[in-house]
Structures are given as C-alpha cells and as structure tokens.
PDB file of N, CA and C in Angstrom:
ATOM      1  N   UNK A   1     -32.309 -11.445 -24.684  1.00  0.00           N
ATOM      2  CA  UNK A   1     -32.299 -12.652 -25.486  1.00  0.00           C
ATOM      3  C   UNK A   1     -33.524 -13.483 -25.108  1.00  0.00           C
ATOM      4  N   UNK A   2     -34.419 -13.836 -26.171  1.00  0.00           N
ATOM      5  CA  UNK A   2     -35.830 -14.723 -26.008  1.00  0.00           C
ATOM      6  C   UNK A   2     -35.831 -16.300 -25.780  1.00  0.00           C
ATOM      7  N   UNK A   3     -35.499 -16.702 -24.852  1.00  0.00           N
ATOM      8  CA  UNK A   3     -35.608 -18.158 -24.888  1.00  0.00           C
ATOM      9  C   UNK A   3     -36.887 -19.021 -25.134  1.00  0.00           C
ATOM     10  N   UNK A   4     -37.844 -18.044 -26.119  1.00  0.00           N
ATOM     11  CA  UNK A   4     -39.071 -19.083 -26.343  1.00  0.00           C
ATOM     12  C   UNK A   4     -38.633 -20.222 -27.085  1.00  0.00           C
ATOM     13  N   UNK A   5     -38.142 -20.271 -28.515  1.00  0.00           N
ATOM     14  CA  UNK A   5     -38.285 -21.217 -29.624  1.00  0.00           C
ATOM     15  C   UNK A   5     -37.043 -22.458 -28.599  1.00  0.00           C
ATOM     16  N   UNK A   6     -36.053 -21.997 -27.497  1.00  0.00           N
ATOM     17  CA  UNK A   6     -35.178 -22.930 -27.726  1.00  0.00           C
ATOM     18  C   UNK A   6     -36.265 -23.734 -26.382  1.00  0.00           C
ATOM     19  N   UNK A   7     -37.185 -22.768 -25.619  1.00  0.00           N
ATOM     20  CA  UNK A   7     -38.198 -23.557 -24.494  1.00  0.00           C
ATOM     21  C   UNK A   7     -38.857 -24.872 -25.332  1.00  0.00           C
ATOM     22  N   UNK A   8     -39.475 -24.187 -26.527  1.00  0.00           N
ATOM     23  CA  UNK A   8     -40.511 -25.244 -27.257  1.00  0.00           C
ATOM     24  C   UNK A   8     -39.462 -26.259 -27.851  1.00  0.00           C
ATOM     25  N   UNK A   9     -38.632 -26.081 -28.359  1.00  0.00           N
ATOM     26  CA  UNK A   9     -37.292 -27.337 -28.966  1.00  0.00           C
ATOM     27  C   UNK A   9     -37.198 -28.215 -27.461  1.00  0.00           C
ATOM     28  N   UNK A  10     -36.946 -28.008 -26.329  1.00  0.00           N
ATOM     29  CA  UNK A  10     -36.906 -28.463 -25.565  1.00  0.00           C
ATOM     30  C   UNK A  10     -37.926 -29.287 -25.120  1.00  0.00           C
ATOM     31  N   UNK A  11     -39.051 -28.992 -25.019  1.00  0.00           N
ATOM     32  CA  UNK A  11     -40.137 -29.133 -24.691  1.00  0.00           C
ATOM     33  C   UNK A  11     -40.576 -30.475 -25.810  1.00  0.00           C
ATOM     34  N   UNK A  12     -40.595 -30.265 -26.863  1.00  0.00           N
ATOM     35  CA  UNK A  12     -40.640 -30.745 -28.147  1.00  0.00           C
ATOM     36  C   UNK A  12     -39.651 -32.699 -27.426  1.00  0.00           C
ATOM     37  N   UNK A  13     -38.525 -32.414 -27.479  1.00  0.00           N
ATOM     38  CA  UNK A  13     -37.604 -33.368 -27.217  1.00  0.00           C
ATOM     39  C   UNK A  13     -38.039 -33.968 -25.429  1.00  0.00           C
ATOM     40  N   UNK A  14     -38.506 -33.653 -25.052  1.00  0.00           N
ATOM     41  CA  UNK A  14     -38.567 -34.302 -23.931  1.00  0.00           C
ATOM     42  C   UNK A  14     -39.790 -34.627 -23.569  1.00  0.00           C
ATOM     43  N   UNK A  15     -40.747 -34.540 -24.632  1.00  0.00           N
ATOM     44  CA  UNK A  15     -42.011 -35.059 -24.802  1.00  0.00           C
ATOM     45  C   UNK A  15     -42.186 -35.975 -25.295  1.00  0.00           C
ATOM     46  N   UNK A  16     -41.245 -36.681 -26.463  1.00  0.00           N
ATOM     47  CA  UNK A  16     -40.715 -37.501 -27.295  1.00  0.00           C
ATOM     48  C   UNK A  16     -40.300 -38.903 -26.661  1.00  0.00           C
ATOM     49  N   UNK A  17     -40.384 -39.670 -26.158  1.00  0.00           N
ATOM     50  CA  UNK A  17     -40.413 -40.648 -24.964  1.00  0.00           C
ATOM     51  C   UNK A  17     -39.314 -41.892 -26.318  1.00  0.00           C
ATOM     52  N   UNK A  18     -39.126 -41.929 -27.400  1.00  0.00           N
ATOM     53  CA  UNK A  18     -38.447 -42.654 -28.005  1.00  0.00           C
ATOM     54  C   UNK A  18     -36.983 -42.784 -28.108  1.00  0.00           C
ATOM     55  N   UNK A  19     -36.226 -41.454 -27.704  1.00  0.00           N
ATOM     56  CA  UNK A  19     -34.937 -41.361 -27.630  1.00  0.00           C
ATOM     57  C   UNK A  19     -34.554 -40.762 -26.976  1.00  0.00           C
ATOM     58  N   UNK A  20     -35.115 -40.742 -25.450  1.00  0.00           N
ATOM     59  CA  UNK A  20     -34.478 -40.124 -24.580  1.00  0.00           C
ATOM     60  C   UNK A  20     -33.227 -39.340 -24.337  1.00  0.00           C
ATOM     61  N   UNK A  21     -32.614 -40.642 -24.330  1.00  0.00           N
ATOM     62  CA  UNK A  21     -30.879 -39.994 -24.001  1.00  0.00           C
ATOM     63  C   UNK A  21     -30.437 -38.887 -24.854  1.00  0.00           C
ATOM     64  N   UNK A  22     -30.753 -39.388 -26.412  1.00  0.00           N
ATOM     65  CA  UNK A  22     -30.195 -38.129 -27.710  1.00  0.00           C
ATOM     66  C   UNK A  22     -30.666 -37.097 -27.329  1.00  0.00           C
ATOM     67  N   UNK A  23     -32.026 -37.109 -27.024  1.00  0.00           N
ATOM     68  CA  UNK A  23     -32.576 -35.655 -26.957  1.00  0.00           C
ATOM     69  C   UNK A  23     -32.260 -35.120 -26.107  1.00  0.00           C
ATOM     70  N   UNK A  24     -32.029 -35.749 -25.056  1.00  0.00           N
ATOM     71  CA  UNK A  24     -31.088 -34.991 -23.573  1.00  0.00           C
ATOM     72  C   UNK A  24     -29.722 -34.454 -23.639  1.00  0.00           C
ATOM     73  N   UNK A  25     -29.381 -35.344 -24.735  1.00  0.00           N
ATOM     74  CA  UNK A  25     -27.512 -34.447 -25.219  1.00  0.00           C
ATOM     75  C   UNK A  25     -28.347 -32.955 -25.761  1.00  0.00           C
ATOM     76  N   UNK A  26     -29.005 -33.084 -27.066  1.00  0.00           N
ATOM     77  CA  UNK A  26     -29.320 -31.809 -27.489  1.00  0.00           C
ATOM     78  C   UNK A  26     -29.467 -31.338 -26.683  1.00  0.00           C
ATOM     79  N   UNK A  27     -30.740 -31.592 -25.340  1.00  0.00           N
ATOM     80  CA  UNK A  27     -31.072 -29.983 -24.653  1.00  0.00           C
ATOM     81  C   UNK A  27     -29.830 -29.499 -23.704  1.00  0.00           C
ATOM     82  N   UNK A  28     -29.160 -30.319 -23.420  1.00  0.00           N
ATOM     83  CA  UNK A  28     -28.063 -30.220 -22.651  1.00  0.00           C
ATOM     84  C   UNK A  28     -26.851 -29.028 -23.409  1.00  0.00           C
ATOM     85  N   UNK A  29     -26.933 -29.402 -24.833  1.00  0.00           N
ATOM     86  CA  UNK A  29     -25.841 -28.692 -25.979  1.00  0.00           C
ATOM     87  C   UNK A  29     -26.820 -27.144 -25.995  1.00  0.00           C
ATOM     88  N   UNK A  30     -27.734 -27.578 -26.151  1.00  0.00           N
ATOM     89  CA  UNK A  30     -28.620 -26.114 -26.300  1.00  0.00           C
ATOM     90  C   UNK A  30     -28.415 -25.192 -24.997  1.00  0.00           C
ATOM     91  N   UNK A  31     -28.348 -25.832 -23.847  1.00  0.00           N
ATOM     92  CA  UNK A  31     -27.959 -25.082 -22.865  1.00  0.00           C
ATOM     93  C   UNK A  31     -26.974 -24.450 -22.784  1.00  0.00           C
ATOM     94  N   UNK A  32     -26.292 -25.363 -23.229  1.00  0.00           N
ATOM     95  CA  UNK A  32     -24.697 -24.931 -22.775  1.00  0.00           C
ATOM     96  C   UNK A  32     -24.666 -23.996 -23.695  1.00  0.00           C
ATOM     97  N   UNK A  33     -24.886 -23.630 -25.134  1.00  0.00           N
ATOM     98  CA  UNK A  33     -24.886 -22.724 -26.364  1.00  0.00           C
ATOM     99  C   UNK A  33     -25.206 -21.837 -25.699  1.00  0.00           C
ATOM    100  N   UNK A  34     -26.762 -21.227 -24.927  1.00  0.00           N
ATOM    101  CA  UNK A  34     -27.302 -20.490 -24.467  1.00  0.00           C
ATOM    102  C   UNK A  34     -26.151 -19.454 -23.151  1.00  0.00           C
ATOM    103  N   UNK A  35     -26.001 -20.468 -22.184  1.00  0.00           N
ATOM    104  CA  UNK A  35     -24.864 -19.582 -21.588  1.00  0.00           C
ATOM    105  C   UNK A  35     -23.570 -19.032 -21.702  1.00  0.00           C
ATOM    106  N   UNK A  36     -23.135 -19.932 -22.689  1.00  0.00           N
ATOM    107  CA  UNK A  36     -21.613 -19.687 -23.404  1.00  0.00           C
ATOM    108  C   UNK A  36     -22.292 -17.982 -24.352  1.00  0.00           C
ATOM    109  N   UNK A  37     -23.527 -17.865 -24.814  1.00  0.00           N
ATOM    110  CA  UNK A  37     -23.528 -16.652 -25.574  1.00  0.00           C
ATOM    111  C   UNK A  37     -23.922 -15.503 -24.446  1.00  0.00           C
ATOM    112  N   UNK A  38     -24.694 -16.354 -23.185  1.00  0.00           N
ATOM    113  CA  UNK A  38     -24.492 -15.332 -22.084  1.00  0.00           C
ATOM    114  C   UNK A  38     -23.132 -14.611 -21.516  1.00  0.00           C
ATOM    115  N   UNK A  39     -22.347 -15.412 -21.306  1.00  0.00           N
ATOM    116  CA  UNK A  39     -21.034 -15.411 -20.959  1.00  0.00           C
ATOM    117  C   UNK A  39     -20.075 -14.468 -21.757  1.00  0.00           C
ATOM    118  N   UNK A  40     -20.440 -14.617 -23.580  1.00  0.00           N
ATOM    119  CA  UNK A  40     -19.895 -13.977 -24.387  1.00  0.00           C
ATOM    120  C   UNK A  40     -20.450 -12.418 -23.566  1.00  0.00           C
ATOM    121  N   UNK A  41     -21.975 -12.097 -23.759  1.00  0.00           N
ATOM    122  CA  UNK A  41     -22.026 -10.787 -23.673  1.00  0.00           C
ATOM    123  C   UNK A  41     -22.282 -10.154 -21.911  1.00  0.00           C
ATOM    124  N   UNK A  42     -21.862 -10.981 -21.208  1.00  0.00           N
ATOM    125  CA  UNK A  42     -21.553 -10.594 -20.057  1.00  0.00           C
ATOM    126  C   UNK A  42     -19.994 -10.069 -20.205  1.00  0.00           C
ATOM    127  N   UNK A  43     -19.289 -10.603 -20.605  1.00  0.00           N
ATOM    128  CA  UNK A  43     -17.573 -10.404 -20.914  1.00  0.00           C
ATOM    129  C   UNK A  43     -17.570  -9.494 -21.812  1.00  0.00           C
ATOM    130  N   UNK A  44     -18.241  -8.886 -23.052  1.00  0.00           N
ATOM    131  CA  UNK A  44     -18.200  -7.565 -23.251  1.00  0.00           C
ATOM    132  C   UNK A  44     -18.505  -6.485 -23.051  1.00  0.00           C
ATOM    133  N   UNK A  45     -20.033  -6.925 -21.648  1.00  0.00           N
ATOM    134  CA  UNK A  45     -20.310  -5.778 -21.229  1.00  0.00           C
ATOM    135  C   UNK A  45     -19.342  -4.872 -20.076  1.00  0.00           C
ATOM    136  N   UNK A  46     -18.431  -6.176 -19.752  1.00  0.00           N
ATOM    137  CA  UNK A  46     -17.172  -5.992 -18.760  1.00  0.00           C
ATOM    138  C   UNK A  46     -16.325  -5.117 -19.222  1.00  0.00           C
ATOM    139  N   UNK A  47     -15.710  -5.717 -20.487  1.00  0.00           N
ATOM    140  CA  UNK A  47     -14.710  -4.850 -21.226  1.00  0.00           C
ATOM    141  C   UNK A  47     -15.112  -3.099 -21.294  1.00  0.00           C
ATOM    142  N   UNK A  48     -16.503  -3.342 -21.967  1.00  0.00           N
ATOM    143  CA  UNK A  48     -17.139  -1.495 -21.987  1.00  0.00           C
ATOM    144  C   UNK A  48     -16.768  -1.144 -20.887  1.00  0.00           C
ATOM    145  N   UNK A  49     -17.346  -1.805 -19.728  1.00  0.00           N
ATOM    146  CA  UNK A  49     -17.737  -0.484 -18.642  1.00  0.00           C
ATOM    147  C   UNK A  49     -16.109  -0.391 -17.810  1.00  0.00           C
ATOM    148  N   UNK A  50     -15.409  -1.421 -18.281  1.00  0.00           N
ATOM    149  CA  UNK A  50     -13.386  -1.036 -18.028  1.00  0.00           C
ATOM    150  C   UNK A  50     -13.375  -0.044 -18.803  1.00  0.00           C
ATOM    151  N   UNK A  51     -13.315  -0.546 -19.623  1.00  0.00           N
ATOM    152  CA  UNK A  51     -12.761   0.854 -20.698  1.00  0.00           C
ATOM    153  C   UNK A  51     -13.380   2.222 -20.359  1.00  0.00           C
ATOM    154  N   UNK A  52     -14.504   2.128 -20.064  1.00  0.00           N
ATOM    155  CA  UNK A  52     -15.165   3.825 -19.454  1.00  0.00           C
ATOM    156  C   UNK A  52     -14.238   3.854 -18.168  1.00  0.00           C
ATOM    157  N   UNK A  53     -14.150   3.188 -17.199  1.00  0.00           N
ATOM    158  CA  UNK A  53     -13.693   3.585 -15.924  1.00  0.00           C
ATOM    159  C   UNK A  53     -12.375   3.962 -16.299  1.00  0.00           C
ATOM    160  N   UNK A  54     -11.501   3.532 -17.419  1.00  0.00           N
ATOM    161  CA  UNK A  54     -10.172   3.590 -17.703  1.00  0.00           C
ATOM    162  C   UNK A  54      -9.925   5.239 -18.401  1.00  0.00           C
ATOM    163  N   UNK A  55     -11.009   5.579 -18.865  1.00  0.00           N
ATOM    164  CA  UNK A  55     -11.422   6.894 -19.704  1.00  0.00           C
ATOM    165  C   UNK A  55     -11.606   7.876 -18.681  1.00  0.00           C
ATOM    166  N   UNK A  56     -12.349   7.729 -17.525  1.00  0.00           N
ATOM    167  CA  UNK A  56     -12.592   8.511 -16.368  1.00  0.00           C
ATOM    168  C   UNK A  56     -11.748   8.816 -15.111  1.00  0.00           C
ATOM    169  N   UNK A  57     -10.497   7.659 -15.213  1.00  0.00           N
ATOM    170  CA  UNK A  57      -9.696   7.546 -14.512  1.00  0.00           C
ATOM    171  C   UNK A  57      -8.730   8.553 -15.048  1.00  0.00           C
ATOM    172  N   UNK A  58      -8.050   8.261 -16.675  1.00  0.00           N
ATOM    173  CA  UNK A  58      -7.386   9.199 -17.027  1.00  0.00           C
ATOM    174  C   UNK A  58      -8.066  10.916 -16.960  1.00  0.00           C
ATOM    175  N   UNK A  59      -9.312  10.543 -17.020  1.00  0.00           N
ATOM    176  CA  UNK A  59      -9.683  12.373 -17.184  1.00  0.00           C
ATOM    177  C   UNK A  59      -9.461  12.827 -15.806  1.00  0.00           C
ATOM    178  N   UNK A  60      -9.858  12.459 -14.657  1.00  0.00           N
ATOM    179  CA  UNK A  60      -9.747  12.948 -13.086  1.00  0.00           C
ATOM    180  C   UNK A  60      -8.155  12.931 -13.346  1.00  0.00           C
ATOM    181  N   UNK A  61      -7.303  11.904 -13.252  1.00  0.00           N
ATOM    182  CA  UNK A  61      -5.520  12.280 -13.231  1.00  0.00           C
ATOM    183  C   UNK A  61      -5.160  13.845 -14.112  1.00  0.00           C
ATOM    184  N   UNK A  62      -5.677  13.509 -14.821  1.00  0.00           N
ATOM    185  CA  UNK A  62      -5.301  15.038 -16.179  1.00  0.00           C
ATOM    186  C   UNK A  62      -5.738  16.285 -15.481  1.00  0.00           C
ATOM    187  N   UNK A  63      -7.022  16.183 -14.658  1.00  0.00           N
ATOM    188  CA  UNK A  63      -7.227  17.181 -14.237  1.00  0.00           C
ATOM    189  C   UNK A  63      -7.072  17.584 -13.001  1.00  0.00           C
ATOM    190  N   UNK A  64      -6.089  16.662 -12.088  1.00  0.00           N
ATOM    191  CA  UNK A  64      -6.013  16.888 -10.998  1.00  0.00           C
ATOM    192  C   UNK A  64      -4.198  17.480 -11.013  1.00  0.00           C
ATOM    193  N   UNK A  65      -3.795  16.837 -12.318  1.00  0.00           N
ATOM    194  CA  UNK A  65      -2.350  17.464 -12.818  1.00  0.00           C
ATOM    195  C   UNK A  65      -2.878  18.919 -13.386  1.00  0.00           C
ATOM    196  N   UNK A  66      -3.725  19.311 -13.558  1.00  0.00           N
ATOM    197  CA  UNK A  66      -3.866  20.755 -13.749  1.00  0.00           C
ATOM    198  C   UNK A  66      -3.840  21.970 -12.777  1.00  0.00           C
ATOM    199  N   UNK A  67      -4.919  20.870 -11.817  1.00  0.00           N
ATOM    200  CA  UNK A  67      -5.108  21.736 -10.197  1.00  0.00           C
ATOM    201  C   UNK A  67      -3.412  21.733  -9.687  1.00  0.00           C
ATOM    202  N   UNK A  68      -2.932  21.069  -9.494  1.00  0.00           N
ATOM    203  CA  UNK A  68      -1.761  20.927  -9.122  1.00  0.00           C
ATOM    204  C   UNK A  68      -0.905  22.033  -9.796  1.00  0.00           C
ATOM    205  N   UNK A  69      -0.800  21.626 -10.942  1.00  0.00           N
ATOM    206  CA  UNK A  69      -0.053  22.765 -12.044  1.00  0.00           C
ATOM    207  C   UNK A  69      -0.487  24.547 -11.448  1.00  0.00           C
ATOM    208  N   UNK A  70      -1.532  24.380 -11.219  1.00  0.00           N
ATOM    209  CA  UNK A  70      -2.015  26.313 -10.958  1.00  0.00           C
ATOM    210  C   UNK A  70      -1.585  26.322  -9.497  1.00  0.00           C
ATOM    211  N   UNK A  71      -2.021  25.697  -8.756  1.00  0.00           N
ATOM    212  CA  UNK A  71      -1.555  25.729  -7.411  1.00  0.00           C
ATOM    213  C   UNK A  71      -0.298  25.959  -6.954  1.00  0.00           C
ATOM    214  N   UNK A  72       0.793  25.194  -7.868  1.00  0.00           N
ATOM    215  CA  UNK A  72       2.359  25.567  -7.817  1.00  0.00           C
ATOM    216  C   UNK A  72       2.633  26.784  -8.100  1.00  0.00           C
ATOM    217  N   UNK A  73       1.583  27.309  -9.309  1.00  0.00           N
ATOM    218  CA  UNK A  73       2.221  28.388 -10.158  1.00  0.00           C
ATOM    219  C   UNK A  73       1.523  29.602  -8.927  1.00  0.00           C
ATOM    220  N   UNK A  74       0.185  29.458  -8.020  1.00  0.00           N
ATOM    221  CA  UNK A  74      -0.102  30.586  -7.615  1.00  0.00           C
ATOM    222  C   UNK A  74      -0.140  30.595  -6.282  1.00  0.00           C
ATOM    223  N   UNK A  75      -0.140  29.265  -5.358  1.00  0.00           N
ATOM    224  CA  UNK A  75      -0.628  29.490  -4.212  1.00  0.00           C
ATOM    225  C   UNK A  75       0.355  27.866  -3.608  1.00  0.00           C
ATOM    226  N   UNK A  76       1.773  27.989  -3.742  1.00  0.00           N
ATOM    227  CA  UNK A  76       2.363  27.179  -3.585  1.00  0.00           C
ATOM    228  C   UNK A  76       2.198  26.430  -1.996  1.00  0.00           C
ATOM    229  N   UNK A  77       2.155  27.143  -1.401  1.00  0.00           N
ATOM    230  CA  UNK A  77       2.245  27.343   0.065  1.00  0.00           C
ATOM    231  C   UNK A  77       1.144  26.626   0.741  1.00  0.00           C
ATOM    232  N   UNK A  78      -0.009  26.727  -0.456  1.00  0.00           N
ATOM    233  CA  UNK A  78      -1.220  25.822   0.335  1.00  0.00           C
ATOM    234  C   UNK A  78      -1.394  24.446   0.340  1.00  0.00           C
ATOM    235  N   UNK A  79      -0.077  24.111  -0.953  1.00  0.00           N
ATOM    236  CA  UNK A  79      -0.709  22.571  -1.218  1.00  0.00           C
ATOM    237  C   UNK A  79      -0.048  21.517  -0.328  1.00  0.00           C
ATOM    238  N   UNK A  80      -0.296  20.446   0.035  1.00  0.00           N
ATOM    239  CA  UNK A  80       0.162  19.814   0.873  1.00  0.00           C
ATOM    240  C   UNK A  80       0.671  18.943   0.447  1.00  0.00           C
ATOM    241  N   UNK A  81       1.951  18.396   1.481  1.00  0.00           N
ATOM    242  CA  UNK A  81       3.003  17.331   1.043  1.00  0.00           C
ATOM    243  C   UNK A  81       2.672  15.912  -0.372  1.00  0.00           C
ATOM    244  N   UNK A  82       1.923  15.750  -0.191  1.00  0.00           N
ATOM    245  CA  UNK A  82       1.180  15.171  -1.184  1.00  0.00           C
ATOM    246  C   UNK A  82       1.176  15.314  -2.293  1.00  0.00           C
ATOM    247  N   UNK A  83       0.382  16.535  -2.566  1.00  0.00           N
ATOM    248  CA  UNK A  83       0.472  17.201  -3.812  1.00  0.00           C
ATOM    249  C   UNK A  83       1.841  17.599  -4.404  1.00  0.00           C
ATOM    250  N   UNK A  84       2.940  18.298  -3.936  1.00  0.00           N
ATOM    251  CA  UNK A  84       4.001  18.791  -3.992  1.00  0.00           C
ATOM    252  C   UNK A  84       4.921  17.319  -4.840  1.00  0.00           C
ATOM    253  N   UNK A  85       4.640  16.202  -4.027  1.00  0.00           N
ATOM    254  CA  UNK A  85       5.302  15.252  -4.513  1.00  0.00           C
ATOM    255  C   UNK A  85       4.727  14.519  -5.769  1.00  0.00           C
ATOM    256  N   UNK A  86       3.399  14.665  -5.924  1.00  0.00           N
ATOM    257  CA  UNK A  86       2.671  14.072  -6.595  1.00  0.00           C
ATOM    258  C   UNK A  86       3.266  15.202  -8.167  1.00  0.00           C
ATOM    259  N   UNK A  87       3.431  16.377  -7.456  1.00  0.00           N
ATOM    260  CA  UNK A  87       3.521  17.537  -8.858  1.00  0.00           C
ATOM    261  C   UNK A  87       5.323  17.103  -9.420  1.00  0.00           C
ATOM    262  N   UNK A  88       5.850  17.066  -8.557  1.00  0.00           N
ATOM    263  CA  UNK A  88       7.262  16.918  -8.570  1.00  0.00           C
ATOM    264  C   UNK A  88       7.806  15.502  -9.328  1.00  0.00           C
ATOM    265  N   UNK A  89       7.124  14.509  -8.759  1.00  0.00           N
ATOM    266  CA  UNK A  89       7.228  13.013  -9.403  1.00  0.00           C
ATOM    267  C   UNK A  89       6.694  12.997 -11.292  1.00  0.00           C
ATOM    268  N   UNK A  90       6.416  14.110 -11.404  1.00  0.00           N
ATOM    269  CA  UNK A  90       5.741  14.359 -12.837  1.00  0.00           C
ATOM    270  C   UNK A  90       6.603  15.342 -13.358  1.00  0.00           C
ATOM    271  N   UNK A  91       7.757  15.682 -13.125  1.00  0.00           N
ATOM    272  CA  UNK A  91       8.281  16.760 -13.644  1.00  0.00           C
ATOM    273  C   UNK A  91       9.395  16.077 -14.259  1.00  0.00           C
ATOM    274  N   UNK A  92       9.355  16.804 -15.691  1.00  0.00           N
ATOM    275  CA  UNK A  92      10.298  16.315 -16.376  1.00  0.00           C
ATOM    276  C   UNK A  92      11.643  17.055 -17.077  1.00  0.00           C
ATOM    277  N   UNK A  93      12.823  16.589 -17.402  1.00  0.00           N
ATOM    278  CA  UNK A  93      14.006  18.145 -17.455  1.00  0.00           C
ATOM    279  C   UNK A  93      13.575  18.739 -19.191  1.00  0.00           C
ATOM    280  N   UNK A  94      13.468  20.063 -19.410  1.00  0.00           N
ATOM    281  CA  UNK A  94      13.172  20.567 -20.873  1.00  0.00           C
ATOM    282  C   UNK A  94      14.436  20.207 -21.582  1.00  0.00           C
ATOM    283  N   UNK A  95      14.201  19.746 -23.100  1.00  0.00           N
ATOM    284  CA  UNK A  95      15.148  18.777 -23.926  1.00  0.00           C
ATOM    285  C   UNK A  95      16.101  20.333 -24.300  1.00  0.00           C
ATOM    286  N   UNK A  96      16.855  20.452 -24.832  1.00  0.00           N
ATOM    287  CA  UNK A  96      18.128  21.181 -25.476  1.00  0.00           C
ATOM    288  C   UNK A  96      17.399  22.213 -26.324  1.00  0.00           C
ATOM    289  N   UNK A  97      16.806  21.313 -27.154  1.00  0.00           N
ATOM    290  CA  UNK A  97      15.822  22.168 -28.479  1.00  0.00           C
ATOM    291  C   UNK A  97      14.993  23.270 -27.711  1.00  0.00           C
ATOM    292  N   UNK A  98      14.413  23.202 -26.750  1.00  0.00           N
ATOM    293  CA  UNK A  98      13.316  23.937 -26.013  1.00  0.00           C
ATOM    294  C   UNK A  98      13.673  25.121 -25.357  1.00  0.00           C
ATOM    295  N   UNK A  99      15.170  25.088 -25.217  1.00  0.00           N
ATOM    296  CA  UNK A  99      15.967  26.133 -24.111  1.00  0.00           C
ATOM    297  C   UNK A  99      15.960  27.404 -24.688  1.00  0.00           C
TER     298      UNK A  99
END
C-alpha cells in the first residue's frame, strides 16, 4: 500500500498555518483510516495462513490414521502404547446394514 498522495494531503494541511486544529483532525482521521485498512489486511492474512495450518493439520492426522491403520493390520506388535490407543480411541462399532 503507497502512502504517497495521503504523505502530500498531509503535508498539504500542515503547511496551511490558517486552520490548524481542522487539519489536524483530518490527518489524524487519515491515519487512523490508514491503519484500520492495515489491520483489516493483517487479520486476513491471519485467517489464510489458519486456515492452511488447519488444512495441514487435518492432512498429517489422516495420514498418521493410515500409518496406524497398516501397522495394526501388519506389524501389530511394533506399535507402541500410544499408537494402539490413539488407533483404538478411533474405532468405531460397524452399523447392522454393513454386517
């Protein structure tokens, strides 16, 4: 974002020696405009990079329920208490229809 034109508006108003105070609300409002739209796109650049970590979080879980999943099915014996519970706490009973 270019803060030239709002430098020279500024600049402009405080060169102006006739109405001090007014022109000091403006640059003051202009400021505040300026960081409130900082603020806006600081707070969405937040939201993105949640939402990716939230995307990457679910993909590592999905795929660590996979490792888990083969490990039960082939090499039960190796996985450790952890895992076992972690696989087990995810297990769910097959519905009627499925039997």
């Amino acid at each position: 974002m270019s803060n030239t034109p709002i430098v020279w508006v500024m600049t402009q108003y405080l060169e102006d020696e006739t109405n001090k105070p007014a022109h000091c609300s403006v640059v003051a409002k202009l400021e505040y405009d300026i960081l409130e739209a900082e603020l806006a796109a600081c707070s969405a650049a937040f939201d993105r990079q949640q939402e990716q970590l939230d995307r990457h979080a679910d993909n590592i879980d999905s795929k660590q329920a996979w490792i888990d999943r083969l490990m039960m099915e082939y090499c039960p014996e190796e996985m450790t208490s952890e895992q076992t519970a972690e696989w087990t706490r995810h297990q769910q009973p097959v519905k009627e229809e499925l039997k």
